[in-house]
N, C-alpha and C. Protein backbone atom coordinates (compact mmCIF):
# COMPACT_ATOMS: atom_id res chain seq x y z
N UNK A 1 99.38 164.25 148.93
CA UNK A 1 98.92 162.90 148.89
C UNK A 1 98.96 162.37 147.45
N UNK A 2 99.92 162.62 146.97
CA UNK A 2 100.04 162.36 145.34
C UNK A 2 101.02 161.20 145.60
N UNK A 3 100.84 160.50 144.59
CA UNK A 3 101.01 158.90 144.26
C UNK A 3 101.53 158.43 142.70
N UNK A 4 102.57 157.94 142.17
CA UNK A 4 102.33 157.28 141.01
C UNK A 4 102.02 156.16 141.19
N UNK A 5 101.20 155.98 139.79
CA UNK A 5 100.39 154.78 139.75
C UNK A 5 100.94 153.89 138.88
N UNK A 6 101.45 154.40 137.69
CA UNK A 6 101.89 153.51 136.44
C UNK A 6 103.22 154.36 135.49
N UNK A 7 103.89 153.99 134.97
CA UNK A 7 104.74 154.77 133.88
C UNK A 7 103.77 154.50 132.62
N UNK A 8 103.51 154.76 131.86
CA UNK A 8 103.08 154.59 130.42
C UNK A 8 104.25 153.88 129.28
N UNK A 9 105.42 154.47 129.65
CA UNK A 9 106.50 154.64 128.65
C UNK A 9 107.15 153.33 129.35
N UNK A 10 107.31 152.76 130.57
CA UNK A 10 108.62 152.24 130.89
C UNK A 10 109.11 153.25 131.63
N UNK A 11 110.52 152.57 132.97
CA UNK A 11 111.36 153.58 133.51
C UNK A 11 111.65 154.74 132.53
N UNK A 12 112.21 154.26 131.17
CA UNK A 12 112.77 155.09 130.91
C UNK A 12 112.15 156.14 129.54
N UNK A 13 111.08 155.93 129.27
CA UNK A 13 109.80 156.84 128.48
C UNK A 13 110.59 156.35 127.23
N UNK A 14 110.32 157.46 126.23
CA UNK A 14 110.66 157.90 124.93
C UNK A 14 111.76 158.19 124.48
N UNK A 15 112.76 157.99 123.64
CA UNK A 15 113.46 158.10 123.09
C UNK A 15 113.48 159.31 122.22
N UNK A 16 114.00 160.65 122.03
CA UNK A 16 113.58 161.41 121.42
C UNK A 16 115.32 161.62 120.59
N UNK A 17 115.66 161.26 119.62
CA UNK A 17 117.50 161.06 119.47
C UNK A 17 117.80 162.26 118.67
N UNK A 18 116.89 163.01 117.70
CA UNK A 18 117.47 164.81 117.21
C UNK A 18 116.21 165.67 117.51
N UNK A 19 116.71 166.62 117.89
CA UNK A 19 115.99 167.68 117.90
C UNK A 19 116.81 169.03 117.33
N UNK A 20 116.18 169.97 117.01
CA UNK A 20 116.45 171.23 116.26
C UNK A 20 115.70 172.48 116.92
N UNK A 21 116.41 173.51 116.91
CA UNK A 21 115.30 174.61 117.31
C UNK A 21 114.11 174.55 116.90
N UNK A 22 113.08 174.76 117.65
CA UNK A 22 111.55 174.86 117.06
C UNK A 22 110.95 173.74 116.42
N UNK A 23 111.64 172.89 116.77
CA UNK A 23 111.18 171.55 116.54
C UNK A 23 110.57 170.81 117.37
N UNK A 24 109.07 170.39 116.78
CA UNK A 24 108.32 169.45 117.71
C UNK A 24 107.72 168.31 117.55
N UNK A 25 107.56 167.46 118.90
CA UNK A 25 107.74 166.24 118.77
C UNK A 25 105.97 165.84 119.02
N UNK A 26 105.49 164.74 118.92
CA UNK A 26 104.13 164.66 119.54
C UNK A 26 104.04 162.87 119.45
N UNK A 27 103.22 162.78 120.95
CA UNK A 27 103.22 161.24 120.75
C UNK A 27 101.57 160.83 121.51
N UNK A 28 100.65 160.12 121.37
CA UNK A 28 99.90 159.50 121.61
C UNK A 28 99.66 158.46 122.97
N UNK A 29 99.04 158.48 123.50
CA UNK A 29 98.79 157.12 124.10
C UNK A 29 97.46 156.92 124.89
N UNK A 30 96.95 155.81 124.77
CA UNK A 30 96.00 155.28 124.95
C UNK A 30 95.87 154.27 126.44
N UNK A 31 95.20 154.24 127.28
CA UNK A 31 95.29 153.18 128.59
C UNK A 31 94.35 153.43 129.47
N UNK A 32 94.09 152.36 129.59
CA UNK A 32 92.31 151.73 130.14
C UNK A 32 92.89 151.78 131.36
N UNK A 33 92.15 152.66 132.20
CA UNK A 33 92.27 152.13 133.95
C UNK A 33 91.26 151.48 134.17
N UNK A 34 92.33 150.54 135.26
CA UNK A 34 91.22 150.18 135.72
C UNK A 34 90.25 150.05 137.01
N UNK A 35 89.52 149.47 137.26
CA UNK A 35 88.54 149.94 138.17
C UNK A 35 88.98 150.16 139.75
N UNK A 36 89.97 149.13 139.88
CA UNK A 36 90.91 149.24 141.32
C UNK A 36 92.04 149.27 140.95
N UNK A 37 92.73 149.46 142.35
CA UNK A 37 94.10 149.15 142.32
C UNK A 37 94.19 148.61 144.01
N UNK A 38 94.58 147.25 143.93
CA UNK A 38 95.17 146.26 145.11
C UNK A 38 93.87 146.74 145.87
N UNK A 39 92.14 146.65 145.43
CA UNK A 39 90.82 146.87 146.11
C UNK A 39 91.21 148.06 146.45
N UNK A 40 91.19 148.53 145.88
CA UNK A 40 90.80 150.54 146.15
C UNK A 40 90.24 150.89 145.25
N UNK A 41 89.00 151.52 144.94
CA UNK A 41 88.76 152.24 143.38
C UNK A 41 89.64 153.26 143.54
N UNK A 42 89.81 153.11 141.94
CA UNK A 42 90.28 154.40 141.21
C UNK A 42 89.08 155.74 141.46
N UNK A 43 89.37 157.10 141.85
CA UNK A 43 88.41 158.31 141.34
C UNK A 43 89.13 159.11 140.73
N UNK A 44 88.46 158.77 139.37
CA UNK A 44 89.19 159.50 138.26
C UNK A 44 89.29 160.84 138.29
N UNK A 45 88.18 161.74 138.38
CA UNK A 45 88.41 162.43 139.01
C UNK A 45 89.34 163.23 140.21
N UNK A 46 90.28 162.71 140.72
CA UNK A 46 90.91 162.83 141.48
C UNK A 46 92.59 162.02 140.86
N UNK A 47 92.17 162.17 139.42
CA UNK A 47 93.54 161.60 138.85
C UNK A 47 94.41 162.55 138.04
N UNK A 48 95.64 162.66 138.05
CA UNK A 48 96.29 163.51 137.34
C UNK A 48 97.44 162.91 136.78
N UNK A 49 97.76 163.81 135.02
CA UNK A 49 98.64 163.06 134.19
C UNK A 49 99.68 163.97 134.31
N UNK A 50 100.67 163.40 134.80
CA UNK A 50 102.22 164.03 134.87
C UNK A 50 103.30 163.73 133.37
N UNK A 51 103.97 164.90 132.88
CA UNK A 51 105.19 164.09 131.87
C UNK A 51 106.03 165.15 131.90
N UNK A 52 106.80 164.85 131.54
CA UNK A 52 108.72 165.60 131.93
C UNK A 52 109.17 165.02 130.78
N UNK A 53 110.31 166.10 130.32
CA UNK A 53 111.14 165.84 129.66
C UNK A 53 112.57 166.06 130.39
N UNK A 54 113.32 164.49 130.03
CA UNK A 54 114.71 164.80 131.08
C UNK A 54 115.85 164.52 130.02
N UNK A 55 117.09 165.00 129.84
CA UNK A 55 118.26 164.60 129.56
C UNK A 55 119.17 163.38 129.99
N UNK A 56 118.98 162.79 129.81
CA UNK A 56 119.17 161.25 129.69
C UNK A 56 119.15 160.55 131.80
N UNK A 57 119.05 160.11 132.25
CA UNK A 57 118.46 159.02 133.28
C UNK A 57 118.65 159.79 134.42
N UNK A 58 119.11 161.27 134.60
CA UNK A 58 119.16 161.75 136.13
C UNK A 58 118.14 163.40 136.13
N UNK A 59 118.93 164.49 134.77
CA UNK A 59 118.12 165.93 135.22
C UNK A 59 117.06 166.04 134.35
N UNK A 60 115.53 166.21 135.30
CA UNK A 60 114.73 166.71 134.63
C UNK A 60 114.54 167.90 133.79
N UNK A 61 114.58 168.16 132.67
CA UNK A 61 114.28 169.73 132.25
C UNK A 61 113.37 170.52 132.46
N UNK A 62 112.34 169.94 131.84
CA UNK A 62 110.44 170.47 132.01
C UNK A 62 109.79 169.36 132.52
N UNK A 63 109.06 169.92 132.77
CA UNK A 63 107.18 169.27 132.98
C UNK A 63 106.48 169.85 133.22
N UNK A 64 105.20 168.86 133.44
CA UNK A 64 103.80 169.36 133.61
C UNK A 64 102.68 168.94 134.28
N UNK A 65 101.82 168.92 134.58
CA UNK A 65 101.34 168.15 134.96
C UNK A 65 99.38 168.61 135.08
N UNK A 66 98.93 167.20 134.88
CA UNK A 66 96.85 168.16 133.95
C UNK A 66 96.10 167.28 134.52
N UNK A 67 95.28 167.65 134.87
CA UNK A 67 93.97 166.51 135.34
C UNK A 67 93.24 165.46 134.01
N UNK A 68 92.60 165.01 134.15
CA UNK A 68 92.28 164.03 133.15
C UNK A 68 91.31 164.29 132.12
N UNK A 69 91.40 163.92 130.77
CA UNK A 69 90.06 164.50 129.98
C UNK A 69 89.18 162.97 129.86
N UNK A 70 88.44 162.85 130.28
CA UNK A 70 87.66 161.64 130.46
C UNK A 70 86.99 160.95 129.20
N UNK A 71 87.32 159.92 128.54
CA UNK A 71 86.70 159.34 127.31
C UNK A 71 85.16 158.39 127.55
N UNK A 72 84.17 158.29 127.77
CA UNK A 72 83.30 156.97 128.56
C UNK A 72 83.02 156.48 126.94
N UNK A 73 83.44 156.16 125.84
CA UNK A 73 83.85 155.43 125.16
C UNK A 73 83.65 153.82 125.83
């Protein structure tokens, strides 16, 4: 019963243009859910963050995927 909800990045995420052995990348992001979606609450709890890294618009390589670390900020 898993669902996406949003891309963060856009269809097409991040741009990552050299990489090198043992080389790593790290990126940030920040995003307020919010309380519904089309009158449904959100339970955050019951939310999970997916990200993949793919070779350009068709094979995925990796991913992952983590439940949420909750900010009440």
């Amino acid at each position: 019963m898993h669902m996406l909800r949003r891309l963060l990045t856009g269809q097409w995420g991040e741009i990552i243009n050299k990489t090198t052995k043992d080389s790593f990348h790290t990126f940030t992001y920040k995003y307020i859910i919010p309380k519904k979606s089309f009158d449904i609450p959100y339970v955050l709890n019951d939310m999970e963050v997916a990200v993949f890294i793919a070779e350009g618009e068709q094979e995925i390589i990796t991913g992952v995927a983590s439940e949420l670390v909750i900010d009440q900020q």
